[in-house]
PDB file of N, CA and C in Angstrom:
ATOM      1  N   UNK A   1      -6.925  -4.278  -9.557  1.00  0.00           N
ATOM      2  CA  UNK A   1      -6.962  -4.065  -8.144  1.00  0.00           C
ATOM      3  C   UNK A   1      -8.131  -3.173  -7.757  1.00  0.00           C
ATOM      4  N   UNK A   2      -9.499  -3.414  -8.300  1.00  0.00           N
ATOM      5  CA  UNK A   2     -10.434  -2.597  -8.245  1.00  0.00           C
ATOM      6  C   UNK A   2     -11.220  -3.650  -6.362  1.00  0.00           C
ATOM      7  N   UNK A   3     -11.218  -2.412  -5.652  1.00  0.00           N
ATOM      8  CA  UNK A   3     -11.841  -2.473  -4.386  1.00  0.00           C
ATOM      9  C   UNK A   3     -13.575  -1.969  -4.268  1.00  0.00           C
ATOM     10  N   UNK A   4     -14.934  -3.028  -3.566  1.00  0.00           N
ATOM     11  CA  UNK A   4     -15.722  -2.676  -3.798  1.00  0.00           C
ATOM     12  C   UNK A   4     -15.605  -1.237  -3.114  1.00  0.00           C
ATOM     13  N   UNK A   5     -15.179  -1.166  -1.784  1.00  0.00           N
ATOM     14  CA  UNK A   5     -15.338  -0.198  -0.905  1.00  0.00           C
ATOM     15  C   UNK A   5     -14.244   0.613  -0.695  1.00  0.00           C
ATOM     16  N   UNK A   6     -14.428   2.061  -0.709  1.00  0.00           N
ATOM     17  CA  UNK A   6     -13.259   2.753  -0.388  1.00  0.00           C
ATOM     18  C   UNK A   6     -12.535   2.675   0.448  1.00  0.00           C
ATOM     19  N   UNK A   7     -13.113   2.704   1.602  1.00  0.00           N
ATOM     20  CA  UNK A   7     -12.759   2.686   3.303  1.00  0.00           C
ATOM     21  C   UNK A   7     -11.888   1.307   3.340  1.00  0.00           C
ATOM     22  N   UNK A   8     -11.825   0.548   2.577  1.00  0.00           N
ATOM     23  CA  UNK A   8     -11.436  -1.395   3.114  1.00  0.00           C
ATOM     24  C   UNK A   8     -10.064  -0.456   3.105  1.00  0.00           C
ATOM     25  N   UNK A   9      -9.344  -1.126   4.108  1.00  0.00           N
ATOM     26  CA  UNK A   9      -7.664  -1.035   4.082  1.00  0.00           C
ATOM     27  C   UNK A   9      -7.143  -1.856   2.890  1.00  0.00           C
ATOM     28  N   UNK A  10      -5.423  -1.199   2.396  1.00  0.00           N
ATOM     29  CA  UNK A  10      -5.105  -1.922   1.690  1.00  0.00           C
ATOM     30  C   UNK A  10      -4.565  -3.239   1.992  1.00  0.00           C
ATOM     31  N   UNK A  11      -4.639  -4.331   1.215  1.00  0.00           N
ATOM     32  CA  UNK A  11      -3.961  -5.914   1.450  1.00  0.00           C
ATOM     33  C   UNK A  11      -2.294  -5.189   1.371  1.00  0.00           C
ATOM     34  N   UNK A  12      -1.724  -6.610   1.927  1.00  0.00           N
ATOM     35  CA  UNK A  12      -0.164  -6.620   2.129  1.00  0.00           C
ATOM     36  C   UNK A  12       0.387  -6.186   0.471  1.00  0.00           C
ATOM     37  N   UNK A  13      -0.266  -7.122  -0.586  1.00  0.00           N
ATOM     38  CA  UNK A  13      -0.101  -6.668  -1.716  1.00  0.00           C
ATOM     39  C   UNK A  13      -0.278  -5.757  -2.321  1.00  0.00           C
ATOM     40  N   UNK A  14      -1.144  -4.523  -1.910  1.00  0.00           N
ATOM     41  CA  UNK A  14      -1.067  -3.422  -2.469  1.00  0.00           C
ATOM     42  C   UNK A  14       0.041  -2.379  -1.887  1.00  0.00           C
ATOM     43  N   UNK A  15       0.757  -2.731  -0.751  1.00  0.00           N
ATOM     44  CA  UNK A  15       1.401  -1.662   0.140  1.00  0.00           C
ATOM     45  C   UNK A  15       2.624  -2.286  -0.873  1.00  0.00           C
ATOM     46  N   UNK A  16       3.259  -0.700  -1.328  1.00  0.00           N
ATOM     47  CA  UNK A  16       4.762  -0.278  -1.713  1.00  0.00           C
ATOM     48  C   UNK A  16       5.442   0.121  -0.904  1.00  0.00           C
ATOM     49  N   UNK A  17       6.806  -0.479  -0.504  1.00  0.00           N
ATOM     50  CA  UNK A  17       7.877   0.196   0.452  1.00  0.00           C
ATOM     51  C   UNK A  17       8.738   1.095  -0.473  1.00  0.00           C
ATOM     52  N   UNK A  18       9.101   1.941  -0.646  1.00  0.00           N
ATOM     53  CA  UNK A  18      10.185   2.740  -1.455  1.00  0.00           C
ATOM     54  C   UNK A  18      12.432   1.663  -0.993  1.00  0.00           C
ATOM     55  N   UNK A  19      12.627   1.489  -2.186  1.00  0.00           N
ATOM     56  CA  UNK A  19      13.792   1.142  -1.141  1.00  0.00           C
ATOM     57  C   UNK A  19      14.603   2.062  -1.595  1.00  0.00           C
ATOM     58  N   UNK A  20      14.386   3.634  -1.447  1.00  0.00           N
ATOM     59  CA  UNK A  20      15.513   3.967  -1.131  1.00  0.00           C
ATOM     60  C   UNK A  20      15.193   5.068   0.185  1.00  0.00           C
ATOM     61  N   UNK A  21      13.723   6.165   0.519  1.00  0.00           N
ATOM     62  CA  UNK A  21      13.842   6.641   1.753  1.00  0.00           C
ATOM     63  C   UNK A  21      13.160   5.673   2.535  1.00  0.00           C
ATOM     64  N   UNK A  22      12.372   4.703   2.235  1.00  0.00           N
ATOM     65  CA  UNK A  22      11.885   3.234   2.703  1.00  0.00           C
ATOM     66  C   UNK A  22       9.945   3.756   3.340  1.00  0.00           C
ATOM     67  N   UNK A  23       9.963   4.736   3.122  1.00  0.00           N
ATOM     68  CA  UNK A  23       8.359   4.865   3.446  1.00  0.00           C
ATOM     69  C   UNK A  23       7.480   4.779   2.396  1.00  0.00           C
ATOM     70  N   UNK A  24       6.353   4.195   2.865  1.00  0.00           N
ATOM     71  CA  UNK A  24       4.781   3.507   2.214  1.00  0.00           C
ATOM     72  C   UNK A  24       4.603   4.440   0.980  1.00  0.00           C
ATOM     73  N   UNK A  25       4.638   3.888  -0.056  1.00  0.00           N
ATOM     74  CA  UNK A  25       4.194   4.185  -1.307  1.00  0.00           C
ATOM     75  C   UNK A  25       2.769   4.332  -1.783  1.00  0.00           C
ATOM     76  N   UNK A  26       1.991   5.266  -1.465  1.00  0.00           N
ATOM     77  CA  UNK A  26       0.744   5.447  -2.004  1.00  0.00           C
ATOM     78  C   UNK A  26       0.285   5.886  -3.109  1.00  0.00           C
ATOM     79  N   UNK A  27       0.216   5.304  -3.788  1.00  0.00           N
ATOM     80  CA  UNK A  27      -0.548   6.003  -5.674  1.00  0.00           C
ATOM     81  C   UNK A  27       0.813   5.257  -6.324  1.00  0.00           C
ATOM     82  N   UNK A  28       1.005   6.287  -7.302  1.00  0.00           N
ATOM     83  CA  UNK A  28       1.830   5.957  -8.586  1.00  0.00           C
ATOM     84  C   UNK A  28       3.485   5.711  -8.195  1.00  0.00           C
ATOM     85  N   UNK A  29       4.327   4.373  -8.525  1.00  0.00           N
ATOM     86  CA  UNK A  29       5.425   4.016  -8.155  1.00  0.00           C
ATOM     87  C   UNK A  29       6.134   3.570  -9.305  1.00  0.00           C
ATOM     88  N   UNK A  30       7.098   3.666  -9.522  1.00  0.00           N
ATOM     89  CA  UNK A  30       7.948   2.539 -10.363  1.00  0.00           C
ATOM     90  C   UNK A  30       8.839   1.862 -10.043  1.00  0.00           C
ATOM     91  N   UNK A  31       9.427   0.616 -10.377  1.00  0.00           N
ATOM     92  CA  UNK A  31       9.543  -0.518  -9.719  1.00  0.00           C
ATOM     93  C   UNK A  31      10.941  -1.105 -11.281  1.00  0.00           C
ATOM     94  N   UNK A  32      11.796  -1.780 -10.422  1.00  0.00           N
ATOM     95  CA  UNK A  32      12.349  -2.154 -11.020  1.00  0.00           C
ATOM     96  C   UNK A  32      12.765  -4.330 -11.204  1.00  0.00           C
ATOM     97  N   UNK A  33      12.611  -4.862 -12.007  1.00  0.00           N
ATOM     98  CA  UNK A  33      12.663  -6.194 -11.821  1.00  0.00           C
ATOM     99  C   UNK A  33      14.278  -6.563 -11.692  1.00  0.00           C
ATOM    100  N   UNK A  34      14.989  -7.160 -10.948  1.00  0.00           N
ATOM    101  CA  UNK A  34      16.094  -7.653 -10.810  1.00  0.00           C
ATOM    102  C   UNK A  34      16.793  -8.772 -11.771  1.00  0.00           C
ATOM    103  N   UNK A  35      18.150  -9.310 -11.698  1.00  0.00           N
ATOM    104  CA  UNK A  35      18.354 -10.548 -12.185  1.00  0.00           C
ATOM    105  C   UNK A  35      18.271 -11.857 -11.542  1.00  0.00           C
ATOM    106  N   UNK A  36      17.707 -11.252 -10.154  1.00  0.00           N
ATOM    107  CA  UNK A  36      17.211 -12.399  -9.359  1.00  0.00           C
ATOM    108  C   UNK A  36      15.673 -12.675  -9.063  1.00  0.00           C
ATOM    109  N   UNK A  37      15.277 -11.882 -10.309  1.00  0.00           N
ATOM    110  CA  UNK A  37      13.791 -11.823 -10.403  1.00  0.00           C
ATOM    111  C   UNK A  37      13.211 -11.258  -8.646  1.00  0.00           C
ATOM    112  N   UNK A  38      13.767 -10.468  -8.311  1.00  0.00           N
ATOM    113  CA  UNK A  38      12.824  -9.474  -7.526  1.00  0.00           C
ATOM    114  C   UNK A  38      12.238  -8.562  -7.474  1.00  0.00           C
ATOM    115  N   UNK A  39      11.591  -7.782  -6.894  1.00  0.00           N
ATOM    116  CA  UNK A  39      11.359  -6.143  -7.771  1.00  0.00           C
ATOM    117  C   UNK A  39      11.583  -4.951  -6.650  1.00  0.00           C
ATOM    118  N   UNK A  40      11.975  -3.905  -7.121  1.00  0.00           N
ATOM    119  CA  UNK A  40      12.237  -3.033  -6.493  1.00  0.00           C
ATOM    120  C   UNK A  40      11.675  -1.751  -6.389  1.00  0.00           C
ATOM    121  N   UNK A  41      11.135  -1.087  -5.639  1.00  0.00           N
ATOM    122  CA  UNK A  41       9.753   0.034  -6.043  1.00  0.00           C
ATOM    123  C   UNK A  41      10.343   1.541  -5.341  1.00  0.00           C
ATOM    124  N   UNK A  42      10.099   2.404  -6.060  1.00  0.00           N
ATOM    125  CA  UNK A  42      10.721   3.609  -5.774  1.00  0.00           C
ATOM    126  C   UNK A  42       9.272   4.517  -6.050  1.00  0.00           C
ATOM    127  N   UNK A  43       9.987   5.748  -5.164  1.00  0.00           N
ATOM    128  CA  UNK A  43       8.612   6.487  -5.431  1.00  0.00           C
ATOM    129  C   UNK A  43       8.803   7.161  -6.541  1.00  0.00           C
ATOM    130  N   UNK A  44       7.532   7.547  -7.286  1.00  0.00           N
ATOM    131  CA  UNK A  44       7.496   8.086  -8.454  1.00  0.00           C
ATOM    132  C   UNK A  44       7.870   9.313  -9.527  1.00  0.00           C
ATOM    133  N   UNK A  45       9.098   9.138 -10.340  1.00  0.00           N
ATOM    134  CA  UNK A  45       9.613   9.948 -10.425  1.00  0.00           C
ATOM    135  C   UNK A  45      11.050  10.701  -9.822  1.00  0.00           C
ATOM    136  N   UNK A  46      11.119   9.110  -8.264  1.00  0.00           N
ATOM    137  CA  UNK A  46      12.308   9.330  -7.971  1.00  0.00           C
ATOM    138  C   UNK A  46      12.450  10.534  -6.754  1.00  0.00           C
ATOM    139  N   UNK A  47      11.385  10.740  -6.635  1.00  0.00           N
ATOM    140  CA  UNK A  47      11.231  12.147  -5.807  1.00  0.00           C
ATOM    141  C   UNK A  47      12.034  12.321  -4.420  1.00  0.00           C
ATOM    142  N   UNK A  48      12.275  10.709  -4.159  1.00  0.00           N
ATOM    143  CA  UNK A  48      12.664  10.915  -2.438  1.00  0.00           C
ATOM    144  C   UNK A  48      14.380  10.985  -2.691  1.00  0.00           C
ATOM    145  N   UNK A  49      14.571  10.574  -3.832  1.00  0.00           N
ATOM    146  CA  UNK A  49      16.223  10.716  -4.201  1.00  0.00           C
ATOM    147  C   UNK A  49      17.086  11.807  -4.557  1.00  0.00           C
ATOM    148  N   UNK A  50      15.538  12.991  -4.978  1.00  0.00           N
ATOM    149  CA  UNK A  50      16.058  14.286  -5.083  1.00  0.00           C
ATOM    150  C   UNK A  50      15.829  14.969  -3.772  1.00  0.00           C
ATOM    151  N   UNK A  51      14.932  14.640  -2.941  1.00  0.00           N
ATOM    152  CA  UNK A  51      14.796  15.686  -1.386  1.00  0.00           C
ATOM    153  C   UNK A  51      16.439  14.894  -0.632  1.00  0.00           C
ATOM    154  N   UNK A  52      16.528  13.687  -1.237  1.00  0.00           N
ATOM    155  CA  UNK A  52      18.392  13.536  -0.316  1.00  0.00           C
ATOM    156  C   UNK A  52      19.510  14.346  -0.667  1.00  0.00           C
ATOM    157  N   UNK A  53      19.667  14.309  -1.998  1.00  0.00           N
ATOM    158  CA  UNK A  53      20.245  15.144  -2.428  1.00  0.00           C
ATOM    159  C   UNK A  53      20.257  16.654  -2.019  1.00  0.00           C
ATOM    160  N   UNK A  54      19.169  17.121  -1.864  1.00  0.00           N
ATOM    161  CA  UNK A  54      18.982  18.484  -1.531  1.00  0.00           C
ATOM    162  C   UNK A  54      19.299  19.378  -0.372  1.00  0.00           C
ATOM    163  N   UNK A  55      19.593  17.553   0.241  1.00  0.00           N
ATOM    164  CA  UNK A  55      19.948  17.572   2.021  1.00  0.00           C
ATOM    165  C   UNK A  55      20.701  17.857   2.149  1.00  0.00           C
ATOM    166  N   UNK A  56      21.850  17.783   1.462  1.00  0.00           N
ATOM    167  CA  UNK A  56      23.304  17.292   1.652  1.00  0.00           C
ATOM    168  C   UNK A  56      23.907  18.550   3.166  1.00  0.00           C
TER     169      UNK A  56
END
């Protein structure tokens, strides 16, 4: 996914939704593949699952 230009916006394919606080994933994500072959992308490390928690 090497871009000539910095500035170009990202394609639809590079944008990550998180599904669990559901906002734009920028940089490093991990992602999980389903048994219905879908994938599922969380932010990295899980981070937005510990600021819920923290909410309580």
């Amino acid at each position: 996914m090497n871009r000539s230009k910095k500035n170009e916006p990202a394609s639809e394919e590079d944008v990550r939704v998180c599904s669990i606080c559901g906002r734009t994933i920028i940089g490093e994500y991990e992602y999980i593949r389903t048994r219905r072959k879908t994938e599922m992308y969380f932010c990295k490390g899980m981070r937005c699952r510990e600021e819920k928690n923290n909410g309580r």
